[in-house]
Protein backbone atom coordinates (compact mmCIF):
# COMPACT_ATOMS: atom_id res chain seq x y z
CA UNK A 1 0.00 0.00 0.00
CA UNK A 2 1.32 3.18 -1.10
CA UNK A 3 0.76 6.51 1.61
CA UNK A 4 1.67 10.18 1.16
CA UNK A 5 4.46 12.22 3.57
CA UNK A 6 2.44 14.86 4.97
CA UNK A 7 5.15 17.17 4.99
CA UNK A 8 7.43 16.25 1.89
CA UNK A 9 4.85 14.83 -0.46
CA UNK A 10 6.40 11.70 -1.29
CA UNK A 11 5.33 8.94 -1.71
CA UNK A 12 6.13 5.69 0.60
CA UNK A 13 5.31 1.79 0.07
CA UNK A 14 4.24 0.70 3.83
CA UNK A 15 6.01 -2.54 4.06
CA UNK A 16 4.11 -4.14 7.07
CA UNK A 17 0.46 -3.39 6.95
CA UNK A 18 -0.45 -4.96 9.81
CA UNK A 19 1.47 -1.81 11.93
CA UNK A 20 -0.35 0.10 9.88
CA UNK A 21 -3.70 -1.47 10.26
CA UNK A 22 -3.08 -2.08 14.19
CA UNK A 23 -3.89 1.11 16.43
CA UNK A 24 -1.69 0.02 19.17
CA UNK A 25 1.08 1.10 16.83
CA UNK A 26 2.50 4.73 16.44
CA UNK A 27 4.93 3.94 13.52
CA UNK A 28 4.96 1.96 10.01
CA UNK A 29 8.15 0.37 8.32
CA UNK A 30 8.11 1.84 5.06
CA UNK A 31 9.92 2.85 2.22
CA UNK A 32 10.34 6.42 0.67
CA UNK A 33 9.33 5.69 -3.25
CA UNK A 34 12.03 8.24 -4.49
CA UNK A 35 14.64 8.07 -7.35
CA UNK A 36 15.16 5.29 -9.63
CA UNK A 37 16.77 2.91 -7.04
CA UNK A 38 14.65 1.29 -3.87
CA UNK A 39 15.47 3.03 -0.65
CA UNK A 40 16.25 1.72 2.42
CA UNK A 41 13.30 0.96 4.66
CA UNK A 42 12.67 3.50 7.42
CA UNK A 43 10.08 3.82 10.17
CA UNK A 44 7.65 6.58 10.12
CA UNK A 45 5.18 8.32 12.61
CA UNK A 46 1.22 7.27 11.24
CA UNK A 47 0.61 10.72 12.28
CA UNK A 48 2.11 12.62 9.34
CA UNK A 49 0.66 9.81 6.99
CA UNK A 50 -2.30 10.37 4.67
CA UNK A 51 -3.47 8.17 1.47
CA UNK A 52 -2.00 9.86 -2.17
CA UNK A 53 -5.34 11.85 -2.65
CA UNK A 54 -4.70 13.70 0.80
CA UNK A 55 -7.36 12.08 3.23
CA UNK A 56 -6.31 11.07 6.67
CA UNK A 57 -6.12 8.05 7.83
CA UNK A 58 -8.93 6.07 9.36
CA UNK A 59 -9.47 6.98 13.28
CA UNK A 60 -9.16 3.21 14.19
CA UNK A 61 -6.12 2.99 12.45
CA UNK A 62 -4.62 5.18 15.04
CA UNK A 63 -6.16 5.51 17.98
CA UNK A 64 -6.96 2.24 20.12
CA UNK A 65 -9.74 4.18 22.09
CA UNK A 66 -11.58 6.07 18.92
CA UNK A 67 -14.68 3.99 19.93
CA UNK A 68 -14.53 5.76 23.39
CA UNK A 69 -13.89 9.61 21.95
CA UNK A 70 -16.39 9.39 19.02
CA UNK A 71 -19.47 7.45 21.66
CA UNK A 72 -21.90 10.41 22.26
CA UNK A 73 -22.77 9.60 25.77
């Protein structure tokens, strides 16, 4: 799965979705998708993360207690 660098722009192939996926974890293993020649993998903060067409990422996908914070009572 491809994401966007909130700050830079570029583009980065998440290696192990299930960080990504799991709310209990505040990074993803991923690699920048710069250049002609495959970078190094690198761990990044899901916080400055969004998909390619600039949407944030899914609550659950960051936040183990979104259920709690979103529940109106």
């Amino acid at each position: 799965m491809f994401l966007k660098d909130k700050q830079s722009g570029s583009l980065l192939k998440v290696v192990e979705l299930d960080d990504l996926f799991s709310p209990t974890h505040d990074t993803v293993q991923g690699k920048l998708q710069d250049g002609q020649n495959e970078q190094p993998t690198e761990s990044f903060s899901k916080e400055d993360l969004v998909f390619p067409s600039g949407e944030n990422l899914p609550l659950c996908w960051l936040d183990a207690d979104y259920r709690l914070k979103s529940d109106p009572e």
